[in-house]
Protein backbone atom coordinates (compact mmCIF):
# COMPACT_ATOMS: atom_id res chain seq x y z
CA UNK A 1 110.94 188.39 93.15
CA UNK A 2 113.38 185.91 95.22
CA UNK A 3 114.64 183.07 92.50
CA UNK A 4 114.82 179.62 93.48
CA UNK A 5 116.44 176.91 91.71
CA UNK A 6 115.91 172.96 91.59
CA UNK A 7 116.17 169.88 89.77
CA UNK A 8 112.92 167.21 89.63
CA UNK A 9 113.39 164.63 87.30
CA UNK A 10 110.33 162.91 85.50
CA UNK A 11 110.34 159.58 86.28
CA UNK A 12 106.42 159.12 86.55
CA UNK A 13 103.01 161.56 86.14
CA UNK A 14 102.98 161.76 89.41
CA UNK A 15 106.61 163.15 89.98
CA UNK A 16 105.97 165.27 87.32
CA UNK A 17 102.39 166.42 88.99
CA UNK A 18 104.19 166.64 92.30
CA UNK A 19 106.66 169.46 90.73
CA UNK A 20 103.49 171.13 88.69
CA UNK A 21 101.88 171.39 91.69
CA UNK A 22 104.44 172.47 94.17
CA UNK A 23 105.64 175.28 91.46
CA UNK A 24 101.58 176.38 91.40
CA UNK A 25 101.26 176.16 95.54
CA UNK A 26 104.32 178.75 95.56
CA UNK A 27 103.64 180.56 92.22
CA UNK A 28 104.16 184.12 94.64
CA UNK A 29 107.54 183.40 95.48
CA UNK A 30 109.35 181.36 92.71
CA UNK A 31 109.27 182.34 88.90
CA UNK A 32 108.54 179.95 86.36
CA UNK A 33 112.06 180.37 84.91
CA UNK A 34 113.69 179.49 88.49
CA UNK A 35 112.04 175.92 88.65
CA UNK A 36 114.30 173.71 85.99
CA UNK A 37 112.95 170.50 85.08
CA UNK A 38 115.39 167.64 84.11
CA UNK A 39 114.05 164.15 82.72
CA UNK A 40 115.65 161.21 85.42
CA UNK A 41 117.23 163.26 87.52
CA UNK A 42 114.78 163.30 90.88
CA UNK A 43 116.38 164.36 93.07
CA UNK A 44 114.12 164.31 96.88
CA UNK A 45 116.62 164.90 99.42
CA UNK A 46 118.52 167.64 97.26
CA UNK A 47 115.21 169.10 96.63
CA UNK A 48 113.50 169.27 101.02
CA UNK A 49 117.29 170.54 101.35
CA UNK A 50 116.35 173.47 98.79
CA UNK A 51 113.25 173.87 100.27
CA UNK A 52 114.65 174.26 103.78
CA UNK A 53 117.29 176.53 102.79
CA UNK A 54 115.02 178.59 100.67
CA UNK A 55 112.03 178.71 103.82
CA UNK A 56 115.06 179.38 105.97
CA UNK A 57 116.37 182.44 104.32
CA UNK A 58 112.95 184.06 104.06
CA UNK A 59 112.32 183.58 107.63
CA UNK A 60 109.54 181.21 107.50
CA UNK A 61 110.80 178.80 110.33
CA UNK A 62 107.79 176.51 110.55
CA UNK A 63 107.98 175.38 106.72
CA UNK A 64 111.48 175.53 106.75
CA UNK A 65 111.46 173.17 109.77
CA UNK A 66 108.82 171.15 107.64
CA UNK A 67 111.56 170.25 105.05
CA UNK A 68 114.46 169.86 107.69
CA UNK A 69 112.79 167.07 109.32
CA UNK A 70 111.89 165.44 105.89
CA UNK A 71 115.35 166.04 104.68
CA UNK A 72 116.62 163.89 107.50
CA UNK A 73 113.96 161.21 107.20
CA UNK A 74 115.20 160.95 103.63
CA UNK A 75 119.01 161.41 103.64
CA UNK A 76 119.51 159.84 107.42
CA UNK A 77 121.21 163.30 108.68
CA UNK A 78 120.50 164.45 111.95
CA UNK A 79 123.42 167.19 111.66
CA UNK A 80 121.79 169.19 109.02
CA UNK A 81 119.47 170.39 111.65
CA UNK A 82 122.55 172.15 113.32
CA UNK A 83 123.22 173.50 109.75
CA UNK A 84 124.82 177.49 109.50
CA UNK A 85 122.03 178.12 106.93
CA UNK A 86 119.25 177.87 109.85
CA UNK A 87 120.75 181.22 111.93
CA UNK A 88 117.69 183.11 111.07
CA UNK A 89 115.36 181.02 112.39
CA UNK A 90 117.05 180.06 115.41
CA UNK A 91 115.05 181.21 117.78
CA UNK A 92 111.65 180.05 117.11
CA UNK A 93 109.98 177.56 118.76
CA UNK A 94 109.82 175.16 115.65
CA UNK A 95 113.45 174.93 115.08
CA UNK A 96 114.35 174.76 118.52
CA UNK A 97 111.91 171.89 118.60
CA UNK A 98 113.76 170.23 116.36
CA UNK A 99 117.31 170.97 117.73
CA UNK A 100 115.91 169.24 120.97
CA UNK A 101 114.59 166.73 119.02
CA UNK A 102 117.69 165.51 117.05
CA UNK A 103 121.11 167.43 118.30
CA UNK A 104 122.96 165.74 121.39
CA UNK A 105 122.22 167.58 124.29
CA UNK A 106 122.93 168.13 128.05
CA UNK A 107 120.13 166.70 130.58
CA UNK A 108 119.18 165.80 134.03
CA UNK A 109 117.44 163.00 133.85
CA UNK A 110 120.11 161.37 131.83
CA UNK A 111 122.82 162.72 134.55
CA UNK A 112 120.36 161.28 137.09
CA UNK A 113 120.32 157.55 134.71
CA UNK A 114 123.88 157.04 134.51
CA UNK A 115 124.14 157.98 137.90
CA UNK A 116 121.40 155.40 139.01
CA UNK A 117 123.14 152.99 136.67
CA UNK A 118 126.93 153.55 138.32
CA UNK A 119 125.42 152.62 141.90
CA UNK A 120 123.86 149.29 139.99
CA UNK A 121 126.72 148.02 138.64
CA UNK A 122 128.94 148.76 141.71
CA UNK A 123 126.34 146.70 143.58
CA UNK A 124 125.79 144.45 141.40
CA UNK A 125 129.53 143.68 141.87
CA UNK A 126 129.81 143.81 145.50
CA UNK A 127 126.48 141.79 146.08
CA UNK A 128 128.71 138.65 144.21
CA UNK A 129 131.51 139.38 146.48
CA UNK A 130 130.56 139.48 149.48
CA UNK A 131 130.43 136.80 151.74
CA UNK A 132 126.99 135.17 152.25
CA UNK A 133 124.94 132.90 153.73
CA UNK A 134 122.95 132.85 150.39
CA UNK A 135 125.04 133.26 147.59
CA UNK A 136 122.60 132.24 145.25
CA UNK A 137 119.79 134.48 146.07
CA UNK A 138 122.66 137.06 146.06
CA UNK A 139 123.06 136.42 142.41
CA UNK A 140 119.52 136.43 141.79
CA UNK A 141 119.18 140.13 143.19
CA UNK A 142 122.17 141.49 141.62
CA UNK A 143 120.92 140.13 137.98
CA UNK A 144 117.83 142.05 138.96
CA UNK A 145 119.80 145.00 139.73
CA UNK A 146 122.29 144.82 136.66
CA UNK A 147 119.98 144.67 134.11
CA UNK A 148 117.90 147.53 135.50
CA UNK A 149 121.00 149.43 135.26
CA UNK A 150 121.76 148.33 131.87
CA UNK A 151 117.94 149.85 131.30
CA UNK A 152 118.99 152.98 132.89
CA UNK A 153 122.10 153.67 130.92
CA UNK A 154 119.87 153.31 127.89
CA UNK A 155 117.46 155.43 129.28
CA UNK A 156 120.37 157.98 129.36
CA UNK A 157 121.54 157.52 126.22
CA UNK A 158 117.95 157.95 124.80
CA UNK A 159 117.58 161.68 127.08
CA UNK A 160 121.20 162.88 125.42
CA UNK A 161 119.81 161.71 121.74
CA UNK A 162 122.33 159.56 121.35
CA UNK A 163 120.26 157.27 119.77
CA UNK A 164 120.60 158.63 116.52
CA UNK A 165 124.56 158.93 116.74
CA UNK A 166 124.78 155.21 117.97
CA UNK A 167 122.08 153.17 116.01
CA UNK A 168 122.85 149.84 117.22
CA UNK A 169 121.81 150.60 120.66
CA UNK A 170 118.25 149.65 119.24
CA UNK A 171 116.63 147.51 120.91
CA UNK A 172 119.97 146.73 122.73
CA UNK A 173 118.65 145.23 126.33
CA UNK A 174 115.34 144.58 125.06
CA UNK A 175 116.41 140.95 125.05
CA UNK A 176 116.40 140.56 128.67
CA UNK A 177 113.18 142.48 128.97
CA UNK A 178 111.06 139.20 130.44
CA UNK A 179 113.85 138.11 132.51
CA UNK A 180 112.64 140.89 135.32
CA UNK A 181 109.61 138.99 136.21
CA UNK A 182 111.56 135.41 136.81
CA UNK A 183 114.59 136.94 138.78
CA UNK A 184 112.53 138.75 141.30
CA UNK A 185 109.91 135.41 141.41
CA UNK A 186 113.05 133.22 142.32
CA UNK A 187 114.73 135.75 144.13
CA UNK A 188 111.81 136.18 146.24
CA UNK A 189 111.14 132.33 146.29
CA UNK A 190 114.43 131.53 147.61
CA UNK A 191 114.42 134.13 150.92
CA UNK A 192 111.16 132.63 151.62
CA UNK A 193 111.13 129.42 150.86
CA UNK A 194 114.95 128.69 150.74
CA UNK A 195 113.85 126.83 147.14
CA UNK A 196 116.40 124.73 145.34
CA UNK A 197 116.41 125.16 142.07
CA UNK A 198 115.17 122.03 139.25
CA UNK A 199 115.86 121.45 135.65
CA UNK A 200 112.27 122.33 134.79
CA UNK A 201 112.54 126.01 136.10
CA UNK A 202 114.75 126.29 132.73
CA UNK A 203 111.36 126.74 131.23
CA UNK A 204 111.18 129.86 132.86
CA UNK A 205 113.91 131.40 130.02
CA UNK A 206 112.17 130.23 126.99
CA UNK A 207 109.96 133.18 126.45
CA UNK A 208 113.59 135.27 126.42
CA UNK A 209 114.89 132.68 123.98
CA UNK A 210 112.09 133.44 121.86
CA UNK A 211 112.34 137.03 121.89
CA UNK A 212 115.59 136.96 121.09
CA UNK A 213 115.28 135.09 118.29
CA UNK A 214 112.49 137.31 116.81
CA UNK A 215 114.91 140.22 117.62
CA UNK A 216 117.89 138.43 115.87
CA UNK A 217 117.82 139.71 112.42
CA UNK A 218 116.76 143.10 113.68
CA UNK A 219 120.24 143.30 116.03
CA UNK A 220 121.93 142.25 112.63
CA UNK A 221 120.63 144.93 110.39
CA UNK A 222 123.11 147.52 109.35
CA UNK A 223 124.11 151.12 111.33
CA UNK A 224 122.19 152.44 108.48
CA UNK A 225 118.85 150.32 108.67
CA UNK A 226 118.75 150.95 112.86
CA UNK A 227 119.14 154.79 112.42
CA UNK A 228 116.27 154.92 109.73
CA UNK A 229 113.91 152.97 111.90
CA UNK A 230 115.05 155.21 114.86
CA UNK A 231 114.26 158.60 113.19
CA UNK A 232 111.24 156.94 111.39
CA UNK A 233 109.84 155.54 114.96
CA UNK A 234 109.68 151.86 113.11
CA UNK A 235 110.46 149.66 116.15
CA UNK A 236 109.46 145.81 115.19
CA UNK A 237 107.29 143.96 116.85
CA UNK A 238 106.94 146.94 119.53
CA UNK A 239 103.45 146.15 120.33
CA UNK A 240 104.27 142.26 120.93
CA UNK A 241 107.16 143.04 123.32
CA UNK A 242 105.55 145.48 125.09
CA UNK A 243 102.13 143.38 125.78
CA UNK A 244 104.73 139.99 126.33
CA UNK A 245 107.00 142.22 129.12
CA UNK A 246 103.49 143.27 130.76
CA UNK A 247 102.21 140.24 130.64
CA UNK A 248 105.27 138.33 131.98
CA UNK A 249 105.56 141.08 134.65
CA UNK A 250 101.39 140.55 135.96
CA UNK A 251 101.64 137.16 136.16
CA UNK A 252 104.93 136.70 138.35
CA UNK A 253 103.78 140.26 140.28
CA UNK A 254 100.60 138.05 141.03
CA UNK A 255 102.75 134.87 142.09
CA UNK A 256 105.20 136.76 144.02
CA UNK A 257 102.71 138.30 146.33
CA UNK A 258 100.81 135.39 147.13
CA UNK A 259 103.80 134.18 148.10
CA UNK A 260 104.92 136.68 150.27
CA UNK A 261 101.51 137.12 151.94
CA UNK A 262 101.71 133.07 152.19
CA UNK A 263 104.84 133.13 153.63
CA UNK A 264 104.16 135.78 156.43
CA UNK A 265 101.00 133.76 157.90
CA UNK A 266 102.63 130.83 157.98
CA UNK A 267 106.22 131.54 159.41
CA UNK A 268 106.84 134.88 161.62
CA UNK A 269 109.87 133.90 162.72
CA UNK A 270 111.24 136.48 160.54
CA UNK A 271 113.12 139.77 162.00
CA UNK A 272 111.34 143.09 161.48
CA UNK A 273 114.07 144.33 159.25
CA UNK A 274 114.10 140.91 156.69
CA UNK A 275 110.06 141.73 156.91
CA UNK A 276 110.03 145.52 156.24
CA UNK A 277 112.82 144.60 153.17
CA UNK A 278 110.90 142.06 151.84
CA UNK A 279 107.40 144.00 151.75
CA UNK A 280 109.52 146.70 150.35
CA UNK A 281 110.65 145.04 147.64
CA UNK A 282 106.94 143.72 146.93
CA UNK A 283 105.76 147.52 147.07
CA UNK A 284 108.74 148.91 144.59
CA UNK A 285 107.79 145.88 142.23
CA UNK A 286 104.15 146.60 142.22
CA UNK A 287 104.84 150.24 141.42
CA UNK A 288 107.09 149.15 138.60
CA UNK A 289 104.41 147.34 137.09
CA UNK A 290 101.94 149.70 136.92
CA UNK A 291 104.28 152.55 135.61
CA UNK A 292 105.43 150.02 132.83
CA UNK A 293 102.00 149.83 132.05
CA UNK A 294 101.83 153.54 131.53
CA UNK A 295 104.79 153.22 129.56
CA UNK A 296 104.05 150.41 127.34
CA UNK A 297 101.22 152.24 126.33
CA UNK A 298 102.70 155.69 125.40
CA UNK A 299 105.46 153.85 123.84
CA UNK A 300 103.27 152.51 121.10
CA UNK A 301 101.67 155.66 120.65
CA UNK A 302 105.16 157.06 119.57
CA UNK A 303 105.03 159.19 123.11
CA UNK A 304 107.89 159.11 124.29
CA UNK A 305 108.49 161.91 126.79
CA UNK A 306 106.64 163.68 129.30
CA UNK A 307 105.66 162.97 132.97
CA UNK A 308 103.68 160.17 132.85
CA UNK A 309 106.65 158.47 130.31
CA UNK A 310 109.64 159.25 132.96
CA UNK A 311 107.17 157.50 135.71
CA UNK A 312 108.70 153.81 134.99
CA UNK A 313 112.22 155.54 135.15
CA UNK A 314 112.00 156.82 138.12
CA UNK A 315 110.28 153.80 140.00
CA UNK A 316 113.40 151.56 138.30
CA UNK A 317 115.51 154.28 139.74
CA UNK A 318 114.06 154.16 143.11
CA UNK A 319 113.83 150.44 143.40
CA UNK A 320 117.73 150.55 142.44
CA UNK A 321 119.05 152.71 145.07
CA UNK A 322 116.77 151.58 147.55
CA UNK A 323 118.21 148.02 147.45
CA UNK A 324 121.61 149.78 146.87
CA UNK A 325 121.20 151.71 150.56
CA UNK A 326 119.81 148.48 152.10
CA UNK A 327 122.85 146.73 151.35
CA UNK A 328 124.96 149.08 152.73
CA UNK A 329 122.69 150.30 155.82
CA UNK A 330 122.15 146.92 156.50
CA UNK A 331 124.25 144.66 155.23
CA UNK A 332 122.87 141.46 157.39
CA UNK A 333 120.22 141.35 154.39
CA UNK A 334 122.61 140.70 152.05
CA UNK A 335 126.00 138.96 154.40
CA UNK A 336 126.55 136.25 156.34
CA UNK A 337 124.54 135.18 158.88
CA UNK A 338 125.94 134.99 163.01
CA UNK A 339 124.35 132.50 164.45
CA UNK A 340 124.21 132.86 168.20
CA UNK A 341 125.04 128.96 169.06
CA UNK A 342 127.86 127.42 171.31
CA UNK A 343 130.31 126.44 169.75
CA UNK A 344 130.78 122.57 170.19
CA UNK A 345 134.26 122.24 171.10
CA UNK A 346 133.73 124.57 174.10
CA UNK A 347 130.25 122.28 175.37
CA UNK A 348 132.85 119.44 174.81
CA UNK A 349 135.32 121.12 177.19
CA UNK A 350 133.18 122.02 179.67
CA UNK A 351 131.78 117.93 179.75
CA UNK A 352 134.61 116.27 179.16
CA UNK A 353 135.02 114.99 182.40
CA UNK A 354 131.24 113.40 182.29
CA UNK A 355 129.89 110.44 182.88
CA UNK A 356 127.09 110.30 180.49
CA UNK A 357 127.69 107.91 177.89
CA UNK A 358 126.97 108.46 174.15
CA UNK A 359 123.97 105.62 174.19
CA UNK A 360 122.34 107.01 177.73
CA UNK A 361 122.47 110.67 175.96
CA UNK A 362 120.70 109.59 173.01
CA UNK A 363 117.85 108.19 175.43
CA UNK A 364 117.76 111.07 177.80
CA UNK A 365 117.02 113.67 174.64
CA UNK A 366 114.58 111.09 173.38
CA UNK A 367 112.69 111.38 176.73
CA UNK A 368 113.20 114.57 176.73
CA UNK A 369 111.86 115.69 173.77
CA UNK A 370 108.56 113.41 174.68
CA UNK A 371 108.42 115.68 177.61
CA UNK A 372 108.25 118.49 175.87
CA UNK A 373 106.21 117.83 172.87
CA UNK A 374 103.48 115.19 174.29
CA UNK A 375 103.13 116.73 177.44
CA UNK A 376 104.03 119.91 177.09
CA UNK A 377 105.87 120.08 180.71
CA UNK A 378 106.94 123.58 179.67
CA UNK A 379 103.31 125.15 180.05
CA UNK A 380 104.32 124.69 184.14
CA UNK A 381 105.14 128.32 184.99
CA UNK A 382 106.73 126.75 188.19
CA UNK A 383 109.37 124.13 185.84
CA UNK A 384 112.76 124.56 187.22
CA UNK A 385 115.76 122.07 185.97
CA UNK A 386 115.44 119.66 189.40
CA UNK A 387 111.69 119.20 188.18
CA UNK A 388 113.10 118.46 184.54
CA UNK A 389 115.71 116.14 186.16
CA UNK A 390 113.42 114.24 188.46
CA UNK A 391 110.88 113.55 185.47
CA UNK A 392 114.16 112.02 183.26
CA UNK A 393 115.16 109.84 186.33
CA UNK A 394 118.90 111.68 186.48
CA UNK A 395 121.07 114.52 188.07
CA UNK A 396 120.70 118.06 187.52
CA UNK A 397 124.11 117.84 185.76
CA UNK A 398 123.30 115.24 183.23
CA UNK A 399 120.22 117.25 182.46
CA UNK A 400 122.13 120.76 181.56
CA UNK A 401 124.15 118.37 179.51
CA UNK A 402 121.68 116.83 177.72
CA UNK A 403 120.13 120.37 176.78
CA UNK A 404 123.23 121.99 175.87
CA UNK A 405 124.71 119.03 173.79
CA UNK A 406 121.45 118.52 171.84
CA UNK A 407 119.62 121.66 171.84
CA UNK A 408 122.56 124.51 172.12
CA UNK A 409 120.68 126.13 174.45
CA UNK A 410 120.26 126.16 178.65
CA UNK A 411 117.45 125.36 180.36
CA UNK A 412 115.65 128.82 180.61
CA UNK A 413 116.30 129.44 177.01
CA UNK A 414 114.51 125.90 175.59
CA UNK A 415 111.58 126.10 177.97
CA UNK A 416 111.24 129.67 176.33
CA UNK A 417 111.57 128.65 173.06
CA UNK A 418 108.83 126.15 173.14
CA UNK A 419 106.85 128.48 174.88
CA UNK A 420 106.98 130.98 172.15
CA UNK A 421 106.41 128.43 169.92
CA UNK A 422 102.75 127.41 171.48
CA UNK A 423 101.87 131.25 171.59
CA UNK A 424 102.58 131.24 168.15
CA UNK A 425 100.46 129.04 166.95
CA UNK A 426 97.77 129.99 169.82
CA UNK A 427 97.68 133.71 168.26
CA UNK A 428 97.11 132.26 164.85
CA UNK A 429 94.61 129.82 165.76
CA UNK A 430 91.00 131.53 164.95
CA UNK A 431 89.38 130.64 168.59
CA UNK A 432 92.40 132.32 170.19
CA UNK A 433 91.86 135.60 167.95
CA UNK A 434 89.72 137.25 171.41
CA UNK A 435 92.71 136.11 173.88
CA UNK A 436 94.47 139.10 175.60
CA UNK A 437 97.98 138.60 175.08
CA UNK A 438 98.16 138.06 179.39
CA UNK A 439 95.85 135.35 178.58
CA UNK A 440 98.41 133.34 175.97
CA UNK A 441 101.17 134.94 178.51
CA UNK A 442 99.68 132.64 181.20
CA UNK A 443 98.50 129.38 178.70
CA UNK A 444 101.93 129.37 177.70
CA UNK A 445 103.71 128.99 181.13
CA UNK A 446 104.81 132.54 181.67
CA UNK A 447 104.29 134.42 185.19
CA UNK A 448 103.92 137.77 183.48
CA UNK A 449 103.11 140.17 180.68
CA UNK A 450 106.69 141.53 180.75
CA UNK A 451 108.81 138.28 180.64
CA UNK A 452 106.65 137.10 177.69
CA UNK A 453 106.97 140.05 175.67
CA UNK A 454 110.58 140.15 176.15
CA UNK A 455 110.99 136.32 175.18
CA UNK A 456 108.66 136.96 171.85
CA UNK A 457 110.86 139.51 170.71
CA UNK A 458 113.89 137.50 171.20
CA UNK A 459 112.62 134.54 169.02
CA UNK A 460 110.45 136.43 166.48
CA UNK A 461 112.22 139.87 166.22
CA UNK A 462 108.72 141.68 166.83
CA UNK A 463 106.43 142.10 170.00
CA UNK A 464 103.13 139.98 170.03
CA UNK A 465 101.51 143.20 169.29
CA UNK A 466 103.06 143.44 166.37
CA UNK A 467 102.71 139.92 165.25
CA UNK A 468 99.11 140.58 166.09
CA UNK A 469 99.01 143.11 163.68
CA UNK A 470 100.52 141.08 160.77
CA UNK A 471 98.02 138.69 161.10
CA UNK A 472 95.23 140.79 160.23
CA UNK A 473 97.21 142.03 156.71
């Protein structure tokens, strides 16, 4: 007969039932001389850690793992898992449940995290560094990016168990959780729109001002408080954040890509690679959403691994290093602009030696410009800069002046940019939907299918084809 001995003190009936009645549940195994019974001495954790030694020793992994884990939900220890007492049950699939459960380990997907993370923060550095045209939408992406790496390296930390060894990393980014939504709106907003900020987008923070102060006297709870609501699964207000985040992330996923989609129809002069990054952005931020969903979900059911959890990680991972590659592939998304104009001290070289004065200059654009947008002179596939000239009543010289002071362009170049401009807004107009592109070719002022093709992509960075095609999304 194997002897086991323990204290349970008699504070209540019921203690003293719980003892009577583990003592008759195990009446095989322990004599009645083995179980000692001390008034005020109760003793729990001392008594799951008798248990667990005493299941341990007679092989009986799955009870013995039974009092482990309440052992460490009572005394806060995930180290007495990796206790020398436990070497005979080693290798059965309870206890190495456990061991994977609560000991730090090595793992990919927290290799793969940190790794994720490591390119965000470099970026995240490099996008405020670089010289831009738009700083500020700069900033907006790499606070995007930064706090999705902050995410990832607690998404790391959580793979490697580390959550139990470092408590306060509860909840530790959750603050910032509703901030993904407004970043990418703005963001977004801004490359579109070129938006200025106002005072009353402010408003925008105050749901993260009120989450953090709900989260405030959770962050200042004691290393001892976090770990027992880490090992006990108690995370506050869990179901609020989550349904707030998803919220927060539906509503500005809905705003951004009516935006987008507004944006496209009504300006294509966009290049094909701003178009393809911003639709790409829209796609990684729609899968985002719906794995978060997914996530949110399986969170508050206290499931927190699997496939269908590691979903969200992955698209935050993706959407990471894809804008990480795009700003190195291509940096004109993210540097300084070159634009193609003459530069006005060499147009002041080359007229210095004019006769145009400043006053008959002013007047000659003015006429100019009537010429172009009242009657539309440019629609004459046979306009050639004498024609021009003759209709502003001056020389041929004083003309090329006029467009090259005003416009920073030649002749060719601004009769083709207003022609592109009308087949523009020809192939977007509904009764022009059945026109060949010949047919807007010709309405337009061009002599051929091949010159008007090659002008379209010059101004719009896409083919009419193309363009066509967009149109119809």
């Amino acid at each position: 007969m194997y002897s086991l001995s323990f204290e349970v003190g008699l504070k209540s009936k019921d203690q003293f039932g719980y003892a009577i009645s583990f003592y008759e549940q195990h009446e095989s195994d322990i004599s009645k001389d083995s179980v000692v019974l001390q008034e005020n001495s109760l003793d729990s954790i001392a008594l799951y850690k008798k248990l667990a030694y005493y299941y341990a020793d007679v092989n009986k992994a799955e009870q013995a793992c039974i009092y482990i884990e309440k052992y460490i939900g009572a005394s806060l220890d995930v180290t007495f898992v990796d206790n020398s007492r436990f070497t005979t049950i080693q290798d059965s699939k309870s206890y190495q449940i456990l061991v994977d459960k609560y000991l730090k380990k090595f793992d990919w997907w927290a290799i793969f995290c940190f790794y994720v993370a490591f390119v965000g923060f470099f970026l995240s550095i490099v996008l405020n560094l670089r010289k831009s045209y738009d700083r500020l939408a700069n900033f907006l992406m790499s606070a995007f990016v930064l706090l999705h790496s902050c995410f990832m390296v607690h998404m790391g930390l959580y793979f490697m168990n580390y959550e139990y060894y470092l408590p306060h990393t509860l909840y530790l980014f959750t603050t910032f959780s509703l901030l993904y939504g407004p970043l990418i709106f703005f963001y977004v907003k801004r490359v579109t729109q070129e938006y200025k900020f106002k005072l009353a987008d402010i408003l925008h923070l105050v749901p993260t001002v009120l989450l953090i102060s709900i989260l405030l006297p959770v962050y200042l709870q004691p290393a001892s408080e976090k770990l027992r609501m880490v090992i006990h699964y108690e995370r506050p207000y869990l179901t609020l954040i989550s349904i707030s985040k998803l919220t927060s992330l539906l509503i500005y996923g809905v705003f951004i890509i009516k935006m987008y989609f507004h944006s496209i129809r009504k300006n294509m002069y966009i290049s094909k690679i701003i178009y393809s990054w911003q639709r790409n952005i829209i796609i990684f931020c729609s899968i985002y959403i719906a794995s978060y969903a997914i996530y949110s979900i399986l969170n508050m059911l206290h499931l927190g691994s699997g496939l269908l959890f590691n979903i969200q990680v992955a698209s935050l991972a993706m959407m990471v290093l894809y804008v990480s590659y795009s700003a190195f592939v291509q940096p004109s998304l993210f540097g300084r602009l070159q634009l193609l104009i003459e530069k006005p001290e060499i147009t002041q070289a080359k007229y210095e030696k004019s006769g145009l004065t400043q006053s008959l200059s002013l007047e000659l654009k003015s006429k100019l410009l009537y010429l172009l947008k009242e009657e539309k002179i440019y629609k004459q596939n046979d306009i050639s800069l004498q024609k021009l000239s003759d209709l502003l009543d001056t020389t041929r010289h004083n003309t090329s002046q006029i467009i090259n002071e005003h416009f920073d362009l030649n002749f060719f170049e601004l009769m083709n940019k207003y022609r592109i401009e009308e087949a523009t807004e020809l192939l977007k107009q509904e009764k022009h939907k059945n026109f060949n592109i010949i047919d807007v070719a010709y309405e337009v002022g061009f002599n051929n299918k091949v010159t008007f093709n090659r002008s379209f992509k010059k101004y719009n960075q896409i083919t009419p084809s193309e363009y066509l095609k967009r149109m119809t999304i």
